[in-house]
Each structure stands twice: as structure tokens, then as C-alpha cells.
PDB file of N, CA and C in Angstrom:
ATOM      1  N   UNK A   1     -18.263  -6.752  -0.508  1.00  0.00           N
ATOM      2  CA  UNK A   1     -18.330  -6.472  -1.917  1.00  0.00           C
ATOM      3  C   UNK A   1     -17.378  -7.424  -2.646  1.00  0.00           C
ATOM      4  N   UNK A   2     -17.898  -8.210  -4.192  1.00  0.00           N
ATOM      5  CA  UNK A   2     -16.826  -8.846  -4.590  1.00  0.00           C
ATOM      6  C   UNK A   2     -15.983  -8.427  -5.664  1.00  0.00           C
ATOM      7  N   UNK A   3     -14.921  -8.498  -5.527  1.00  0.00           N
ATOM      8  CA  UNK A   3     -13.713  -8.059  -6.308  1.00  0.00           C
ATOM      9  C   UNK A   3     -14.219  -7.839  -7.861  1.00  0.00           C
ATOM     10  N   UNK A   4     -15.178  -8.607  -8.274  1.00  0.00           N
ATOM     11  CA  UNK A   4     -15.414  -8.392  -9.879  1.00  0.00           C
ATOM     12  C   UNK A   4     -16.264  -6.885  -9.612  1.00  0.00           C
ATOM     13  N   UNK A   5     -17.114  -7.056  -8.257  1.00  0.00           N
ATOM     14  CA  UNK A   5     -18.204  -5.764  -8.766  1.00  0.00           C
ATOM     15  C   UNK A   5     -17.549  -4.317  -8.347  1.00  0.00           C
ATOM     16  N   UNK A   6     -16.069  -4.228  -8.321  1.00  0.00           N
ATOM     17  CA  UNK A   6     -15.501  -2.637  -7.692  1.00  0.00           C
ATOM     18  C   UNK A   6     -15.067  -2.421  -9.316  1.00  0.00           C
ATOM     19  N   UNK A   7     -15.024  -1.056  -9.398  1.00  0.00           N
ATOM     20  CA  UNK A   7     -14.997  -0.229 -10.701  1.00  0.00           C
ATOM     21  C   UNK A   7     -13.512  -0.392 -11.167  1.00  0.00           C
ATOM     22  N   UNK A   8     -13.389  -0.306 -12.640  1.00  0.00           N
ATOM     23  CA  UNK A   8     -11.947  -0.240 -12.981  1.00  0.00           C
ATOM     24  C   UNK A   8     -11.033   0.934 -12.869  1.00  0.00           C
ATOM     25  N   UNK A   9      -9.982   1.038 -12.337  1.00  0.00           N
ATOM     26  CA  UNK A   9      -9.057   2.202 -12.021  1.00  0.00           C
ATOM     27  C   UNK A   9      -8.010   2.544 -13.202  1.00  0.00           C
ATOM     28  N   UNK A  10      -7.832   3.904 -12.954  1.00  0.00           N
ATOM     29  CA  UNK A  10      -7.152   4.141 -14.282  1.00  0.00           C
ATOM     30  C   UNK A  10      -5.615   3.872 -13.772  1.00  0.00           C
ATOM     31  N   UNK A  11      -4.753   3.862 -14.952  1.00  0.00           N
ATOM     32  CA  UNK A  11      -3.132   2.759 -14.793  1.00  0.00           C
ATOM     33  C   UNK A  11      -2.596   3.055 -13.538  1.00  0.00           C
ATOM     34  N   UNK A  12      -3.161   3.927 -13.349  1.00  0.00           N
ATOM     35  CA  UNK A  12      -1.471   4.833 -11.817  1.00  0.00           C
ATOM     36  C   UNK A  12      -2.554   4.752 -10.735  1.00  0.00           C
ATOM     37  N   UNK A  13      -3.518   3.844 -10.408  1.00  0.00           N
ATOM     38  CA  UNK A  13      -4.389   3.412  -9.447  1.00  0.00           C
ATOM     39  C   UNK A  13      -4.733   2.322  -9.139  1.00  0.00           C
ATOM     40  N   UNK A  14      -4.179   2.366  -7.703  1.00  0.00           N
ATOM     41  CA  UNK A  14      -4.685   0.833  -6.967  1.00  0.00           C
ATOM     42  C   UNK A  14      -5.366   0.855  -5.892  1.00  0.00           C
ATOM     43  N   UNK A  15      -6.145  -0.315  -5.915  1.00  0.00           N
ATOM     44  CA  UNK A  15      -6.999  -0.646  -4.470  1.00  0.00           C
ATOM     45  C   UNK A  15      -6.287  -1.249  -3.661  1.00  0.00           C
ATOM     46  N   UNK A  16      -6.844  -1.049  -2.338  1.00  0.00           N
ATOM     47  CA  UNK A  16      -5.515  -1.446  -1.105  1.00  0.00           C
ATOM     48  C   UNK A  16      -5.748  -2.788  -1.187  1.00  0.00           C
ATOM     49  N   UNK A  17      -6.484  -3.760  -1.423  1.00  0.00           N
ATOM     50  CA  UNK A  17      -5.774  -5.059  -1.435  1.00  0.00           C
ATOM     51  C   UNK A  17      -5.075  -5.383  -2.342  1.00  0.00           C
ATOM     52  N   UNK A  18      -4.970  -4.559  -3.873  1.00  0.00           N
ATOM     53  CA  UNK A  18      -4.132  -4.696  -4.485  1.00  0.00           C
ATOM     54  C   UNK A  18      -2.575  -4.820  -3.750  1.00  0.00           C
ATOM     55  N   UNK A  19      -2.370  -3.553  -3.184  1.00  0.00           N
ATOM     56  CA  UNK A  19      -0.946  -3.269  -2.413  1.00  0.00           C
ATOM     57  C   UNK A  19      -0.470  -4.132  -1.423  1.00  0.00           C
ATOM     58  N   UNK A  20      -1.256  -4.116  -0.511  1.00  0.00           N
ATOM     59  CA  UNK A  20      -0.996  -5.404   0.547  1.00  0.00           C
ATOM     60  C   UNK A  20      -0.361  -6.729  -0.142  1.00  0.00           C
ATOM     61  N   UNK A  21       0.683  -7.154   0.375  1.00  0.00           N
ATOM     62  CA  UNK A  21       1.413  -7.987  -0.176  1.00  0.00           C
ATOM     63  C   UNK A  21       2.587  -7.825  -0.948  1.00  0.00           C
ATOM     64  N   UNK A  22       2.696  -6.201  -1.691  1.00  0.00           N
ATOM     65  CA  UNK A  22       3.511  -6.164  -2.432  1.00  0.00           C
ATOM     66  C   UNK A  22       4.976  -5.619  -1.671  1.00  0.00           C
ATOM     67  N   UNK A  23       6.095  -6.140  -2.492  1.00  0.00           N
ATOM     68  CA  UNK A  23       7.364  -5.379  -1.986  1.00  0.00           C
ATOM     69  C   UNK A  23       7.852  -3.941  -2.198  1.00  0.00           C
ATOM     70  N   UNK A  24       7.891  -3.512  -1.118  1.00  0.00           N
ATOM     71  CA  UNK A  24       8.527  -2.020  -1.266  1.00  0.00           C
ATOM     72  C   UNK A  24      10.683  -1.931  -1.623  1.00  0.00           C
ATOM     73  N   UNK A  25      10.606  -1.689  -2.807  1.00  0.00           N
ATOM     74  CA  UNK A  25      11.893  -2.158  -3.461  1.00  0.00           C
ATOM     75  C   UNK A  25      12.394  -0.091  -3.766  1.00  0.00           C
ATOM     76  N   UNK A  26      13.422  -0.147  -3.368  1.00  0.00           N
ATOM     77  CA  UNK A  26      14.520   1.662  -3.444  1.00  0.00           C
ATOM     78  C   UNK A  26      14.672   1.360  -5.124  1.00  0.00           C
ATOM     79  N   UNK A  27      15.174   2.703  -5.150  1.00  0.00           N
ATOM     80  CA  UNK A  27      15.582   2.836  -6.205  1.00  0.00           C
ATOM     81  C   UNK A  27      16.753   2.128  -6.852  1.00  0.00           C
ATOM     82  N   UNK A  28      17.538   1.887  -5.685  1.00  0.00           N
ATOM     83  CA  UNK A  28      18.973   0.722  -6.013  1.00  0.00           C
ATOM     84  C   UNK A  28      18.642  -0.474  -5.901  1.00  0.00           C
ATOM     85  N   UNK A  29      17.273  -0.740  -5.714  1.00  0.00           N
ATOM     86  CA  UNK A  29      17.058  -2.250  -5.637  1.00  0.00           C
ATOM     87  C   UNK A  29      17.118  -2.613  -4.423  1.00  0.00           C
ATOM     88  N   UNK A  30      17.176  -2.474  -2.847  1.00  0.00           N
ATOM     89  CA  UNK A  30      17.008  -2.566  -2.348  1.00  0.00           C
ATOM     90  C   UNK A  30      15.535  -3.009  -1.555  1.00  0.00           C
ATOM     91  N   UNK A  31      15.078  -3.949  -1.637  1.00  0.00           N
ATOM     92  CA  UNK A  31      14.087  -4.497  -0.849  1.00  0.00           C
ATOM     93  C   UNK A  31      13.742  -4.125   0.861  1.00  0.00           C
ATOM     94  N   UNK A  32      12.764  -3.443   1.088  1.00  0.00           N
ATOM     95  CA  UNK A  32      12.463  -2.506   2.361  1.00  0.00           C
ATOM     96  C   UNK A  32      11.661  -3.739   3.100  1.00  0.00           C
ATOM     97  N   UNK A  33      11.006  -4.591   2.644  1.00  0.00           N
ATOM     98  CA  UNK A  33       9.732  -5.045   2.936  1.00  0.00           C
ATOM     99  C   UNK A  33       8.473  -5.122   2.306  1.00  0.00           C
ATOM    100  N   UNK A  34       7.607  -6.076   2.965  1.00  0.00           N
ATOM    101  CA  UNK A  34       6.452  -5.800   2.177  1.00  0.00           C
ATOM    102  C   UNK A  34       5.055  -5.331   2.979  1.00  0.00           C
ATOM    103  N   UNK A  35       4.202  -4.889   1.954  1.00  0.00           N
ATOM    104  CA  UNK A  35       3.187  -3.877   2.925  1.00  0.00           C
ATOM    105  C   UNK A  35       2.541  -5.025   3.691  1.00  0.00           C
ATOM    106  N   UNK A  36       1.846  -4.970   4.618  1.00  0.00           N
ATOM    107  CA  UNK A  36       1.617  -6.035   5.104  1.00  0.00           C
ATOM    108  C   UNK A  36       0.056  -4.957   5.794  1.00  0.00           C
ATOM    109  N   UNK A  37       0.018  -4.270   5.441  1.00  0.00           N
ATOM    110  CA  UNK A  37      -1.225  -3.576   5.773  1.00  0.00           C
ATOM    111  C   UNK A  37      -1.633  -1.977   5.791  1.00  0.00           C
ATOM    112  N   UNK A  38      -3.027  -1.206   5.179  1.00  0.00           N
ATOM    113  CA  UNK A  38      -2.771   0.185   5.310  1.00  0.00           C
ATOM    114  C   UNK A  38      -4.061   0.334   6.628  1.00  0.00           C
ATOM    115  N   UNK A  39      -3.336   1.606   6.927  1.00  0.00           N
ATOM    116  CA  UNK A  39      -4.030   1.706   7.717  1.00  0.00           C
ATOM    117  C   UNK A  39      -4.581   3.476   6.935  1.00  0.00           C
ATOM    118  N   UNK A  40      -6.012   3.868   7.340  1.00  0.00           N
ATOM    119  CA  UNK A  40      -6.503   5.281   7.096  1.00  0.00           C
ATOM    120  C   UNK A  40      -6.707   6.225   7.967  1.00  0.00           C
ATOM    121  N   UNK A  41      -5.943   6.812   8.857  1.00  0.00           N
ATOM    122  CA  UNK A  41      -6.650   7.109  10.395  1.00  0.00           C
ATOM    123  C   UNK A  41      -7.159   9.114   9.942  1.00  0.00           C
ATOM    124  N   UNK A  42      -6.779   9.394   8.801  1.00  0.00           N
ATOM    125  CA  UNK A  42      -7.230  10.869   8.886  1.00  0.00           C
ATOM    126  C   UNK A  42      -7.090  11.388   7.294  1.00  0.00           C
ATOM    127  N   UNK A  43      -5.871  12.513   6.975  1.00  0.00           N
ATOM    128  CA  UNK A  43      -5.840  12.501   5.647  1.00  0.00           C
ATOM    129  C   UNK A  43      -4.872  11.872   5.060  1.00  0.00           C
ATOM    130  N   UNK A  44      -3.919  11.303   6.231  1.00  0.00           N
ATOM    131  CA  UNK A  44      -3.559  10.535   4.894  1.00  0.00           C
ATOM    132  C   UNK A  44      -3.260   9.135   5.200  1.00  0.00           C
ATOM    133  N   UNK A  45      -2.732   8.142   4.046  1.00  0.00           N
ATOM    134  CA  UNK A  45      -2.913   6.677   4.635  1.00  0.00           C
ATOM    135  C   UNK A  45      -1.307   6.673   4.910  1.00  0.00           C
ATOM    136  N   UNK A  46      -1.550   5.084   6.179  1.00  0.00           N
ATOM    137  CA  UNK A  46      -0.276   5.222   6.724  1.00  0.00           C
ATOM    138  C   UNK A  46       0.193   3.471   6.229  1.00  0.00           C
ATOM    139  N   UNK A  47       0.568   3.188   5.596  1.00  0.00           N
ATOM    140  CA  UNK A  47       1.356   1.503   4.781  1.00  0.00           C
ATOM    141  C   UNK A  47       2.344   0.858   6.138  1.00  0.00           C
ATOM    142  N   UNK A  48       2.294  -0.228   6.589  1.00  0.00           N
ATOM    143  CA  UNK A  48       2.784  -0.653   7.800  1.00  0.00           C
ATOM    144  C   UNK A  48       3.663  -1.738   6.987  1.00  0.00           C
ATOM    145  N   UNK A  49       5.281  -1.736   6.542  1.00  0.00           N
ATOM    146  CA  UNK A  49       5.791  -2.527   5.944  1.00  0.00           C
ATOM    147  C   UNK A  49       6.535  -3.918   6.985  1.00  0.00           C
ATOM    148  N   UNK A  50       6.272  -4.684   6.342  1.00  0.00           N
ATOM    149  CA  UNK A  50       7.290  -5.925   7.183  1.00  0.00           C
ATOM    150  C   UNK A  50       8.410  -6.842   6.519  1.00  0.00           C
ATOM    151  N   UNK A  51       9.728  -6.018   7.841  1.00  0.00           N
ATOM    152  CA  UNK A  51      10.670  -6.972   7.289  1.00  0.00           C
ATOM    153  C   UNK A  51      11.216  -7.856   8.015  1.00  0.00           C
ATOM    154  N   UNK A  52      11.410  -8.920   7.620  1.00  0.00           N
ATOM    155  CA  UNK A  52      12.418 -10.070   8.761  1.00  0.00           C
ATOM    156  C   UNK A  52      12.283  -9.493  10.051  1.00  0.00           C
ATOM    157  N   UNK A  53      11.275  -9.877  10.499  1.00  0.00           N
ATOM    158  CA  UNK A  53      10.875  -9.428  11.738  1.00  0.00           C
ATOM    159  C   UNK A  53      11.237  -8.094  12.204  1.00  0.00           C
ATOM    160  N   UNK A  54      10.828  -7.387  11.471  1.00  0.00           N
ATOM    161  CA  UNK A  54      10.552  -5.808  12.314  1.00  0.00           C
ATOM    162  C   UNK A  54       9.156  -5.091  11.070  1.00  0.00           C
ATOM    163  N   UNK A  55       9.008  -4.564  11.858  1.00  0.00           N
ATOM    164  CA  UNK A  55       8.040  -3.378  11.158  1.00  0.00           C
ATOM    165  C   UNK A  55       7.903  -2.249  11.373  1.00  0.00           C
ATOM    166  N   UNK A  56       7.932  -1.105  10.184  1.00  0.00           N
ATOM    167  CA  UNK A  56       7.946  -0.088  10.236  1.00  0.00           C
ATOM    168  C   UNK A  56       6.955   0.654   9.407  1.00  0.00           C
ATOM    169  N   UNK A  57       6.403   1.773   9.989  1.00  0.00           N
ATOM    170  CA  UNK A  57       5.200   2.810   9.010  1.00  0.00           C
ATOM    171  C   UNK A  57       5.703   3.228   8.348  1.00  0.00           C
ATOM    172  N   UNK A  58       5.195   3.726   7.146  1.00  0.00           N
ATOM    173  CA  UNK A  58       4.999   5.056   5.906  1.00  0.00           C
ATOM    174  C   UNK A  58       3.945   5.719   6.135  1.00  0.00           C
ATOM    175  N   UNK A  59       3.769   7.077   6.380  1.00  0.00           N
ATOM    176  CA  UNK A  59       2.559   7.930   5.628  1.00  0.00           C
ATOM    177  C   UNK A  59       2.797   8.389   4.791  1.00  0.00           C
ATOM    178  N   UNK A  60       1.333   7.956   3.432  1.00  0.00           N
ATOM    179  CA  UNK A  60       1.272   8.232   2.418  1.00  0.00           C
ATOM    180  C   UNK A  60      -0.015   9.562   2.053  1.00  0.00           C
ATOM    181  N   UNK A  61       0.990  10.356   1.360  1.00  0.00           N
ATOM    182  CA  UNK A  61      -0.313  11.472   1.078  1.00  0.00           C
ATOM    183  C   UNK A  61      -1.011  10.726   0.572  1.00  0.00           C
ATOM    184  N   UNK A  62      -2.629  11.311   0.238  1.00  0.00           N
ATOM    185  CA  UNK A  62      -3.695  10.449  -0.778  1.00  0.00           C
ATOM    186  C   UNK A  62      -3.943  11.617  -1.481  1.00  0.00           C
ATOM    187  N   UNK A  63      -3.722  11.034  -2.870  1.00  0.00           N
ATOM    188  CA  UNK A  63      -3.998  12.111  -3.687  1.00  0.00           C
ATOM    189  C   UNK A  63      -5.667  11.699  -4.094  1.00  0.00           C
ATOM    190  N   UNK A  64      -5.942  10.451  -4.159  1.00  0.00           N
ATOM    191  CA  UNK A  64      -7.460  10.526  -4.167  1.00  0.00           C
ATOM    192  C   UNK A  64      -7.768   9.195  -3.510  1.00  0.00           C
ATOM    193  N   UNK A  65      -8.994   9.041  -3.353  1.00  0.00           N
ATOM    194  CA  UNK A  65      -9.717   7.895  -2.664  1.00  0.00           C
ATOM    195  C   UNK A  65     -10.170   6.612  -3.552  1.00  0.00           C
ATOM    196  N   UNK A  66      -9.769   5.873  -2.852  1.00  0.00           N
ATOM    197  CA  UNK A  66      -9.778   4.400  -3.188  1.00  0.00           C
ATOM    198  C   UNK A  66     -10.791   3.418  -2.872  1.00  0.00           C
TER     199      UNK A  66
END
């Protein structure tokens, strides 16, 4: 499917290639990494971040589908 023909999302919604790529930054500014991939294995999605050589998961509730 190409990127022009997926539907527009409302402000507080993104598509996962949107995310991929982006930095996961704390509240103090701290830089975690960046997503470097989601994965979906059930209900909820799991964000695989990479930093300076290591990587670590997040599971993310889904509040809706993407």
C-alpha cells in the first residue's frame, strides 16, 4: 500500500512507520534510544528500542489499531 493512499489520523495518532526511527527521550531529557522496530505479537504492541549497541523492549498497551 502507498503511503499517500492510508487514511489521515487524528493529532494523538501514528502509524508504525511513522514511529520507527524516532527517539525515545524521559522526561529530563534523557535520550533512551530509538525505536528501531514494533513488533504486534497479541494485545499489545511491543517497541524494540536501540541504544549504542544494546537493545531493549517496551510493551505498549494499544488503545486502538493502526
Amino acid at each position: 500500500m502507498s503511503i499517500d493512499a492510508l487514511e489521515e489520523l487524528e493529532d494523538d495518532e501514528l502509524y508504525y512507520h511513522e514511529v520507527v526511527g524516532l527517539e525515545i527521550i524521559t522526561d529530563e531529557g534523557e535520550c533512551l534510544g530509538k525505536v528501531s522496530e514494533i513488533l504486534s505479537p497479541g494485545s499489545n504492541d511491543v517497541w524494540v528500542v536501540k541504544q549504542k549497541g544494546k537493545r531493549f523492549i517496551n510493551s505498549i498497551y494499544r488503545t486502538s489499531c493502526l
